[in-house]
Protein backbone atom coordinates (compact mmCIF):
# COMPACT_ATOMS: atom_id res chain seq x y z
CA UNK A 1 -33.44 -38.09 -0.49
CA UNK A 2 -30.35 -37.17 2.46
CA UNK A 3 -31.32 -38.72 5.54
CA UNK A 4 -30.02 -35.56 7.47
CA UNK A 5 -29.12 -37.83 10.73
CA UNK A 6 -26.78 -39.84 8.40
CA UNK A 7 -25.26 -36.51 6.87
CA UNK A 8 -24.72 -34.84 10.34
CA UNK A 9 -22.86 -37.80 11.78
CA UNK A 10 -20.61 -38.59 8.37
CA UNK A 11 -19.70 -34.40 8.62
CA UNK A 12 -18.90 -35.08 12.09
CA UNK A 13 -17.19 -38.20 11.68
CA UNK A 14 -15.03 -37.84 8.32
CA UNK A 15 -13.96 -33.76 8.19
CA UNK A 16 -12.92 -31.26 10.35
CA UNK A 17 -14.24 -27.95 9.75
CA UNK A 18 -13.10 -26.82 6.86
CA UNK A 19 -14.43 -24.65 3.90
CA UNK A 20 -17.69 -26.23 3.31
CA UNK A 21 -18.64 -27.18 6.68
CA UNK A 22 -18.33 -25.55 10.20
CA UNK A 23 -19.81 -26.25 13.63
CA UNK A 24 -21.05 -24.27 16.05
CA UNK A 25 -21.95 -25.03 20.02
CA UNK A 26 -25.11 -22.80 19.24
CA UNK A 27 -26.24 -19.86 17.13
CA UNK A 28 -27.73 -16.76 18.58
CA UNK A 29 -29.40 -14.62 16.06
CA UNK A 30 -31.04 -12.37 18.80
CA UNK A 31 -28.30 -9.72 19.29
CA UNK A 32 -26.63 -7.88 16.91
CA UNK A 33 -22.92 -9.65 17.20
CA UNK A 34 -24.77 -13.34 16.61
CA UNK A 35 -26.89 -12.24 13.87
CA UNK A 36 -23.12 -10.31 12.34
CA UNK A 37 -20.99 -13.34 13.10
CA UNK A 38 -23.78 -15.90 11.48
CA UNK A 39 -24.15 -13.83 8.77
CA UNK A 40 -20.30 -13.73 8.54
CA UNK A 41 -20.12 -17.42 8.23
CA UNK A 42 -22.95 -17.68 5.61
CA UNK A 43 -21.21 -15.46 3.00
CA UNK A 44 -17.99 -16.95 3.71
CA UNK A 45 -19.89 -20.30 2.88
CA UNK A 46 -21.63 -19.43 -0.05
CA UNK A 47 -18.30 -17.72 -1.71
CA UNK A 48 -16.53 -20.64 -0.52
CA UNK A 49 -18.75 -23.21 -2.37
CA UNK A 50 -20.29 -21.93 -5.32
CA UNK A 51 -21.21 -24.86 -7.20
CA UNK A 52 -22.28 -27.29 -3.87
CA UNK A 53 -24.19 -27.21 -1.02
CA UNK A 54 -22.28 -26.15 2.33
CA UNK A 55 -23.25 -26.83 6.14
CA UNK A 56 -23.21 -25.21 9.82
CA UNK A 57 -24.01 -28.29 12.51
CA UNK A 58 -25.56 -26.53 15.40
CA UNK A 59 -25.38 -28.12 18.93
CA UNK A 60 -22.10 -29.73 19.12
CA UNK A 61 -18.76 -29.44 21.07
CA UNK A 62 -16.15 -27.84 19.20
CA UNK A 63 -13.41 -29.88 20.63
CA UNK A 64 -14.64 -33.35 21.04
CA UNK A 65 -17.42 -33.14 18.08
CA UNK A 66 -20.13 -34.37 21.50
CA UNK A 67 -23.36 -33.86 20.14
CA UNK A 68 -25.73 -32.02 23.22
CA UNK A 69 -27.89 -30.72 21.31
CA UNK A 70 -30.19 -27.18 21.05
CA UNK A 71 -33.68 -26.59 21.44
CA UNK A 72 -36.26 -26.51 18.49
CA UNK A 73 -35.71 -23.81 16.14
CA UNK A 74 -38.34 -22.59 13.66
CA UNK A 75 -35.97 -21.36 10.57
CA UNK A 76 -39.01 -19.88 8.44
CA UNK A 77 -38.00 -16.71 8.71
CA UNK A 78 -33.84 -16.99 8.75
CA UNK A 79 -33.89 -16.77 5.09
CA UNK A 80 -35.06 -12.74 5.75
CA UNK A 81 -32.82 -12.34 7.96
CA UNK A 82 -29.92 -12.84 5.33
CA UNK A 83 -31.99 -11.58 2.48
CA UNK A 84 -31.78 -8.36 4.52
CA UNK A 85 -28.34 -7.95 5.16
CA UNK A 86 -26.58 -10.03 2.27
CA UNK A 87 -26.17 -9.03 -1.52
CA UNK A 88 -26.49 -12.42 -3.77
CA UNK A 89 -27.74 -13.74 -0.59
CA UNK A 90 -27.53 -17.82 -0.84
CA UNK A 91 -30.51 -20.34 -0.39
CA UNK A 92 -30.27 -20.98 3.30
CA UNK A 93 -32.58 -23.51 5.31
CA UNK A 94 -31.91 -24.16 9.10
CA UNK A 95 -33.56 -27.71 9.57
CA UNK A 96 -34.65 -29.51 13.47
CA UNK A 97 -33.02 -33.06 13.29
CA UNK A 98 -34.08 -35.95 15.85
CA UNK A 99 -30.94 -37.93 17.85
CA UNK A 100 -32.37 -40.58 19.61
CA UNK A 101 -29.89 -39.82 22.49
CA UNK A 102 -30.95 -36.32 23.50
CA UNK A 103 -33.04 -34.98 25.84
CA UNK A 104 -36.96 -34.47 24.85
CA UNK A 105 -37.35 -31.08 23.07
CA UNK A 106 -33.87 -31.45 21.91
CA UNK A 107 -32.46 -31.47 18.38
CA UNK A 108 -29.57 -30.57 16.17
CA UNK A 109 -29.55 -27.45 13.99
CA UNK A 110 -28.64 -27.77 10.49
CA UNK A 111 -27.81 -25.23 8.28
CA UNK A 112 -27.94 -25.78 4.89
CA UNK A 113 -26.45 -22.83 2.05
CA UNK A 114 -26.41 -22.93 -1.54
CA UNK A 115 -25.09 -19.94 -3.07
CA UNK A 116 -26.56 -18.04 -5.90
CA UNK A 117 -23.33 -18.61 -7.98
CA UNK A 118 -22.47 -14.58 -7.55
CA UNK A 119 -20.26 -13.46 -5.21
CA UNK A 120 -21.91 -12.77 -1.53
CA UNK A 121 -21.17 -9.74 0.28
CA UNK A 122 -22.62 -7.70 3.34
CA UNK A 123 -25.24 -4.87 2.38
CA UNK A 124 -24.76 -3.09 4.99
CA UNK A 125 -22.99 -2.39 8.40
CA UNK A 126 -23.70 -4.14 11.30
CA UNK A 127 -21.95 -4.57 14.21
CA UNK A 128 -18.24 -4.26 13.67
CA UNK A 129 -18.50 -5.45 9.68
CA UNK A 130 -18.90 -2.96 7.60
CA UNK A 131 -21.11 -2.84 3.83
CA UNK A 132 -19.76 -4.34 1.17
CA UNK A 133 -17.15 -6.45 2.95
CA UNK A 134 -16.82 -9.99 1.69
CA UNK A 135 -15.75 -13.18 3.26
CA UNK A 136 -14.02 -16.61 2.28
CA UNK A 137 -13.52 -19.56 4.34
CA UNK A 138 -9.67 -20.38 5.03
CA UNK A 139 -9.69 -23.85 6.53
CA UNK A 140 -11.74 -23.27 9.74
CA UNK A 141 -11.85 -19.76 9.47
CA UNK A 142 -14.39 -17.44 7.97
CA UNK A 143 -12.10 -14.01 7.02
CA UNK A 144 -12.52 -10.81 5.45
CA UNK A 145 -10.89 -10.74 1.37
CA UNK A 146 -10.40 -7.54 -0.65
CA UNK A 147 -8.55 -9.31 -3.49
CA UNK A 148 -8.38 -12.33 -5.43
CA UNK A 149 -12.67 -11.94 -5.41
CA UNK A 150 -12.96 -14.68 -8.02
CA UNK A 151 -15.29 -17.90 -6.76
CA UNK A 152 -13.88 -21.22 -7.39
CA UNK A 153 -15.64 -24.56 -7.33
CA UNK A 154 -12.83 -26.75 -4.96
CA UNK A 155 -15.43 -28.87 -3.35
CA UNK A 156 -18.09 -30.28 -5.27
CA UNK A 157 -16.90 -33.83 -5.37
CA UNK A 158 -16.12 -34.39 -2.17
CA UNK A 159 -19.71 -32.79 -0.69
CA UNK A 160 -21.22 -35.31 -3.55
CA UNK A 161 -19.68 -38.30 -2.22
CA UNK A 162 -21.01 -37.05 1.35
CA UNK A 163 -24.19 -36.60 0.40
CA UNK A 164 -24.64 -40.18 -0.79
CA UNK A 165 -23.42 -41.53 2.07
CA UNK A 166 -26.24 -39.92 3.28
CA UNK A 167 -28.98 -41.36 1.08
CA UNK A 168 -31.98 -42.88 2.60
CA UNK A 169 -33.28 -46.52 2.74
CA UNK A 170 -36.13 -48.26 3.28
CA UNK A 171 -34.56 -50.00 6.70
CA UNK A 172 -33.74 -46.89 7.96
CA UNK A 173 -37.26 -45.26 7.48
CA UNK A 174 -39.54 -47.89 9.08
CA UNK A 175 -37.09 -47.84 11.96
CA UNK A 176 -37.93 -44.24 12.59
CA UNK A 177 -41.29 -44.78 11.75
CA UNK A 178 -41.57 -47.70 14.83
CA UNK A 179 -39.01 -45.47 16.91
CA UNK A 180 -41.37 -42.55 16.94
CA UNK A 181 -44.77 -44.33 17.05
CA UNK A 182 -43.28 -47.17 19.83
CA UNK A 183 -40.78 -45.80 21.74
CA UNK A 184 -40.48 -41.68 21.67
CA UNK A 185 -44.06 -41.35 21.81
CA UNK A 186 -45.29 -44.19 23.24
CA UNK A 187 -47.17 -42.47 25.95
CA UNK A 188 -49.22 -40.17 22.97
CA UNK A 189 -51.51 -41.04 20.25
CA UNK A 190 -49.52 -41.42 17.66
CA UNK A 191 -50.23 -41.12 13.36
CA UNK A 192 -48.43 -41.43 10.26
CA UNK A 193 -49.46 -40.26 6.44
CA UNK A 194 -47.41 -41.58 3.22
CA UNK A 195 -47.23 -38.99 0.39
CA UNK A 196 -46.17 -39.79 -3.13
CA UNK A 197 -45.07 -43.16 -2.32
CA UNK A 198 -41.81 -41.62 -0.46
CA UNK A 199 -42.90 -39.33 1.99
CA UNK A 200 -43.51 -40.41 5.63
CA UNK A 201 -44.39 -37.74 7.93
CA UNK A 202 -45.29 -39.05 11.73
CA UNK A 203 -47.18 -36.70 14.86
CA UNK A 204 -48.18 -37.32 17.77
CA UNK A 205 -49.89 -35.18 20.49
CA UNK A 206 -52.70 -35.18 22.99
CA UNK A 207 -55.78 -35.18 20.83
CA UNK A 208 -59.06 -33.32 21.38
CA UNK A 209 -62.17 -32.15 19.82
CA UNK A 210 -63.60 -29.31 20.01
CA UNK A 211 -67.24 -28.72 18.22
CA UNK A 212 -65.51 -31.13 15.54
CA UNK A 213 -62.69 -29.72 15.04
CA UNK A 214 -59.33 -31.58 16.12
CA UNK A 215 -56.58 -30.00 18.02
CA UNK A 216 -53.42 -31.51 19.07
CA UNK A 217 -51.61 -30.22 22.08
CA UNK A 218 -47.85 -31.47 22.98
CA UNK A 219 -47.20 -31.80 19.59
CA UNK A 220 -44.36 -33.72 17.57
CA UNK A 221 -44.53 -33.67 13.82
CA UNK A 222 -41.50 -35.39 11.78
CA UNK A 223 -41.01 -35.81 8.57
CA UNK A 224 -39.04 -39.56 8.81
CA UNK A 225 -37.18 -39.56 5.28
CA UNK A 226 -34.51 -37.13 6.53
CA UNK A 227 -35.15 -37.37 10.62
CA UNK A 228 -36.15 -33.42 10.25
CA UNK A 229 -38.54 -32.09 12.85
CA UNK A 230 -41.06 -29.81 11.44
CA UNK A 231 -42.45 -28.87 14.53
CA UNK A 232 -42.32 -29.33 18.23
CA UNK A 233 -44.18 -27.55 20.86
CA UNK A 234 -44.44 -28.38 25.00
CA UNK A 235 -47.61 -25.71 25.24
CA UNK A 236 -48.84 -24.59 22.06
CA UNK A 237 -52.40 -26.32 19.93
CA UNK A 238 -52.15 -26.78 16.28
CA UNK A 239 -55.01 -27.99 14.00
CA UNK A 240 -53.71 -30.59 11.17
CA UNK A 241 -55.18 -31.43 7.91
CA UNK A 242 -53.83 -32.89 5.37
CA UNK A 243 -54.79 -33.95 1.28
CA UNK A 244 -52.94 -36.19 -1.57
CA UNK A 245 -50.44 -33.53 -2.06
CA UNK A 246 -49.92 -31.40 1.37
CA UNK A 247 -49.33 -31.77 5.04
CA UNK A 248 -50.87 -28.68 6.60
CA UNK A 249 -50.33 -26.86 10.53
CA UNK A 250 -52.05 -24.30 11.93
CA UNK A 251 -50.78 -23.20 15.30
CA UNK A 252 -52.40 -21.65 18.21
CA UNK A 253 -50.93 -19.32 20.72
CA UNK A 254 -52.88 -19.58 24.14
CA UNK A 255 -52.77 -15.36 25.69
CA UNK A 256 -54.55 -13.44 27.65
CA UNK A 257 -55.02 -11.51 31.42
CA UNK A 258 -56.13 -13.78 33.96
CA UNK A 259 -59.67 -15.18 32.48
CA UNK A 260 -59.48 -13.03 29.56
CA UNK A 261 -57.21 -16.02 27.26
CA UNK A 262 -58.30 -17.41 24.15
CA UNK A 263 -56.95 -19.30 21.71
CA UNK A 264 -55.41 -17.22 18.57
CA UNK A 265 -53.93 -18.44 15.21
CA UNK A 266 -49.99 -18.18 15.27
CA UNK A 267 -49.25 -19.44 11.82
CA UNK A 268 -50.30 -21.60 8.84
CA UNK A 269 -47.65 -23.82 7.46
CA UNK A 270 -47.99 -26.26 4.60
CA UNK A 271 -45.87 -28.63 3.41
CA UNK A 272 -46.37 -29.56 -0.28
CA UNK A 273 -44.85 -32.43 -1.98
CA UNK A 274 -43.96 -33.39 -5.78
CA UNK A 275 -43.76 -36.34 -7.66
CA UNK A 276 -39.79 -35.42 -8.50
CA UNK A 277 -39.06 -36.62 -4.74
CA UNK A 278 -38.89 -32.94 -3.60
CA UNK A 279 -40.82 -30.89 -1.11
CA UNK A 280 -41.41 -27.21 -0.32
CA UNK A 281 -42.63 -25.71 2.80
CA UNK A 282 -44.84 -22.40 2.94
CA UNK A 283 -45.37 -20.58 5.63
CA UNK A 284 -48.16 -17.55 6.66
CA UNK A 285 -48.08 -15.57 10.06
CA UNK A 286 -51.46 -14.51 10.44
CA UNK A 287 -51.30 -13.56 13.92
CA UNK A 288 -53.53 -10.35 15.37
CA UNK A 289 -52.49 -10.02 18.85
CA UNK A 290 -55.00 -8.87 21.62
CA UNK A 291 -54.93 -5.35 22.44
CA UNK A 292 -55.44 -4.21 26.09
CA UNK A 293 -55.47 -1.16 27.79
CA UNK A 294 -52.01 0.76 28.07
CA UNK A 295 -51.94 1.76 32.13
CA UNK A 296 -52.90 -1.72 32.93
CA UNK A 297 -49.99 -3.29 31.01
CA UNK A 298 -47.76 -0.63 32.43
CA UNK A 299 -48.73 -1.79 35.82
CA UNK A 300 -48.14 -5.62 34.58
CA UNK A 301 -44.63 -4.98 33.16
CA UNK A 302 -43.94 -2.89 36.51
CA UNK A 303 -44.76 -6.08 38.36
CA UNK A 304 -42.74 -8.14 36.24
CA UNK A 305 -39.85 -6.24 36.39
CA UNK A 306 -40.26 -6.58 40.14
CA UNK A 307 -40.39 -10.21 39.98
CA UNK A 308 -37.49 -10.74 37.68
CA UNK A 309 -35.17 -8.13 39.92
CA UNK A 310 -35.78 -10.13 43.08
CA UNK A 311 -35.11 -13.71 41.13
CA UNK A 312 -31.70 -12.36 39.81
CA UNK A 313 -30.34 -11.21 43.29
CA UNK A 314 -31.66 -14.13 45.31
CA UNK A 315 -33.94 -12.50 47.34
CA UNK A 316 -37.09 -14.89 48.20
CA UNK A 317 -40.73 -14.66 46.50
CA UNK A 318 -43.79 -14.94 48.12
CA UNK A 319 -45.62 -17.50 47.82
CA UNK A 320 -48.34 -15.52 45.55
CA UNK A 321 -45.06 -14.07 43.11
CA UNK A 322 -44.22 -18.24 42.80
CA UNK A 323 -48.07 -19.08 42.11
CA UNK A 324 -47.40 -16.10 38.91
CA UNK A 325 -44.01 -16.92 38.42
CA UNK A 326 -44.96 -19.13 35.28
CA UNK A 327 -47.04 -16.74 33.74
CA UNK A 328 -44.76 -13.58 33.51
CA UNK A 329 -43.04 -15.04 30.08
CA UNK A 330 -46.90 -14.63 28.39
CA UNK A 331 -47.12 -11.69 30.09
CA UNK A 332 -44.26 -10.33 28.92
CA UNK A 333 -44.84 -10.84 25.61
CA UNK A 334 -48.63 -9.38 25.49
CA UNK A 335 -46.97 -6.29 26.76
CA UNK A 336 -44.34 -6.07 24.10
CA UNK A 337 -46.92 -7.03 21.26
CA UNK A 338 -48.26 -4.37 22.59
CA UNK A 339 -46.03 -1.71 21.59
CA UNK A 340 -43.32 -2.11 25.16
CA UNK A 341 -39.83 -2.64 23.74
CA UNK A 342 -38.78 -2.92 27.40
CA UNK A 343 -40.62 -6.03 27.46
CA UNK A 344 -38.08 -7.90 25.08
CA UNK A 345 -35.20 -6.93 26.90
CA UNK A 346 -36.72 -8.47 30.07
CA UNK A 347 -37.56 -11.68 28.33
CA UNK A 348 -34.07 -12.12 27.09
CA UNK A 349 -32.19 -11.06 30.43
CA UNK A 350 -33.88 -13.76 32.37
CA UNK A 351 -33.41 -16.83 30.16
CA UNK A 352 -29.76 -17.52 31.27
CA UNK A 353 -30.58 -17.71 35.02
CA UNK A 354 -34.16 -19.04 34.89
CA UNK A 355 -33.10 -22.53 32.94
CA UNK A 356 -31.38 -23.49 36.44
CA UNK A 357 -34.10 -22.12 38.61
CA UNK A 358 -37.72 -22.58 37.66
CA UNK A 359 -38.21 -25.40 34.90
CA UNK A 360 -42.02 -24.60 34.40
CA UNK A 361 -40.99 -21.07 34.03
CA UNK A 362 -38.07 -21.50 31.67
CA UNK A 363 -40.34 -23.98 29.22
CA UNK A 364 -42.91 -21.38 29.44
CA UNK A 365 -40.22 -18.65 28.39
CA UNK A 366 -38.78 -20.45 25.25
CA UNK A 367 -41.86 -20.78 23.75
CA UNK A 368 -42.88 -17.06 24.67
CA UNK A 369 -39.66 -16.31 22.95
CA UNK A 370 -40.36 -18.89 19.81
CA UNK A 371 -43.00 -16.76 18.87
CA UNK A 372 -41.69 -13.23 19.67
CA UNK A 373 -38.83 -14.39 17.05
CA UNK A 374 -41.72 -15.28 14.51
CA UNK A 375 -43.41 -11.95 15.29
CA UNK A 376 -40.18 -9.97 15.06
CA UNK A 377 -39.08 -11.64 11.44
CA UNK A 378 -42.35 -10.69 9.43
């Protein structure tokens, strides 16, 4: 089992990029030029390293390797994104790993591939890459090739020898155990469960009950072995359960107009684990969003727009515009669940100059955005 903390920092510390490994300050798979350059660097990947795993390490300096971190990413629907636009698309898994040293809410991204052992090329166009073009990694460098097509296994035994470096032990997984239980949570009730005598998964969260059922709020769930979190969340309520065999999450999305909000399921996810020491997660949207009247959103998104055009020029808000200001994000998103496309575009234009501005506002955004990106990739 690959404590993924270990691997990160021995990729870091022992190779440069190079054509099983890259590093990126951050990935943006919400425009058309991220999701073509990521893409771009997955097939080069995956032709690159037929016969071995290969890695992206998201949330890092390119010049000075300084790790600073991205926020939580939920990577259960990435693999669609490549199944859509990649033929022999590889295995990919994009996994939330704990550094003590960042910020709360903080992680770094890490990409796993494992190609399909055929040659990877783009389905179709987007951006400026065209269908059917195919990439290999030269050194640091994801390019185009039109010959020499042929896939060649260069790097198997040094990715191996990486890889065990990275092998958990026993030491290191009680000392995340008492780091998250004593220290990063020591504030929040905090739980553990062992499963198949390997597998330590930790959460914490403010607990309540509701008519008997438990619901966690603030939640932090981490599966210790390989310092992966599964899932974070500053606003959001999940219900846990768990048997012999599985971990299980559903989350709740809190919407609504003014005293109209209820909770609604988001998305089941269970973890399931085997007796080989391996584990697959499965995941279900089975969101219905509320449905509201059409002129009244109108009117909302008109309001919002208003809001949002008087933030980005500087011009002051009253003080009953500051009182909303945190709930526009939710607002937003209602509308475009609702069938307004505009809606999206106003959610993404103000996340670069509300992070400096309104922290209740910005948190409130990301996770409006966190599930508009689940939404969008069923």
């Amino acid at each position: 089992m690959i404590n993924k903390r270990l691997l990160i920092k021995t990729l870091l510390a022992h190779n440069d990029e190079n054509s099983f490994y890259d590093k990126k300050r951050f990935i943006d798979i919400g425009h058309k030029e991220g999701k073509a350059k990521f893409l771009k660097h997955v097939c080069a990947l995956s032709n690159s390293n037929p016969a071995n795993r290969s890695y992206i390490v998201v949330g890092v300096e390119d010049a000075n390797n300084e790790i600073t971190g991205v926020d939580f990413f939920d990577d259960s629907k990435i693999q669609n994104l490549v199944n859509a636009y990649l033929d022999a698309p590889p295995r990919i898994a994009y996994e939330n790993v704990q550094f003590p040293n960042l910020p709360e809410g903080k992680v770094v991204g890490l990409v796993t591939i494992r190609s399909s052992g055929r040659l990877c090329s783009l389905r179709k166009n987007i951006w400026k890459y065209y269908g059917g073009m195919v990439f290999f990694r030269e050194g640091s460098i994801s390019k185009p090739r039109k010959d020499n097509l042929e896939l060649a296994d260069v790097n198997s035994e040094v990715v191996a020898r990486i890889e065990q470096h990275a092998r958990n032990n026993i030491e290191l997984t009680l000392d995340g155990v008492i780091d998250f239980i004593n220290i990063r949570h020591a504030d929040l009730p905090s739980f553990y469960r062992v499963f198949k005598e390997q597998f330590v998964v930790c959460w914490a969260g403010n607990r309540k009950v509701v008519r008997e059922h438990e619901y966690f709020s603030r939640v932090d769930i981490e599966l210790i072995n390989e310092q992966v979190k599964l899932f974070y969340s500053a606003l959001d309520e999940v219900a846990i359960s768990f048997d012999a065999d599985s971990f299980n999450i559903v989350e709740y999305v809190y919407l609504g107009l003014e005293n109209q909000k209820h909770y609604y399921p988001l998305e089941k996810v269970a973890i399931r684990f085997q007796e080989n020491g391996d584990y697959q997660i499965e995941s279900d949207l089975v969101f219905e969003p509320p449905q509201y009247d059409r002129k009244t959103l109108h009117h909302i998104l008109n309001a919002c727009t208003a809001i949002w055009a008087k933030l980005s020029r500087g011009i002051p808000l009253t003080p009953a515009e500051e009182r909303d200001l945190p709930q526009i994000p939710s607002l937003l998103l209602i509308c475009y669940l609702n069938g307004f496309e505009k809606s999206r575009d106003e959610l993404l234009a103000a996340r670069s100059w509300l992070k400096t501005r309104h922290e209740a506002s910005y948190i409130s955004l990301k996770e409006s955005l966190r599930i508009l990106r689940k939404v969008r990739y069923n």
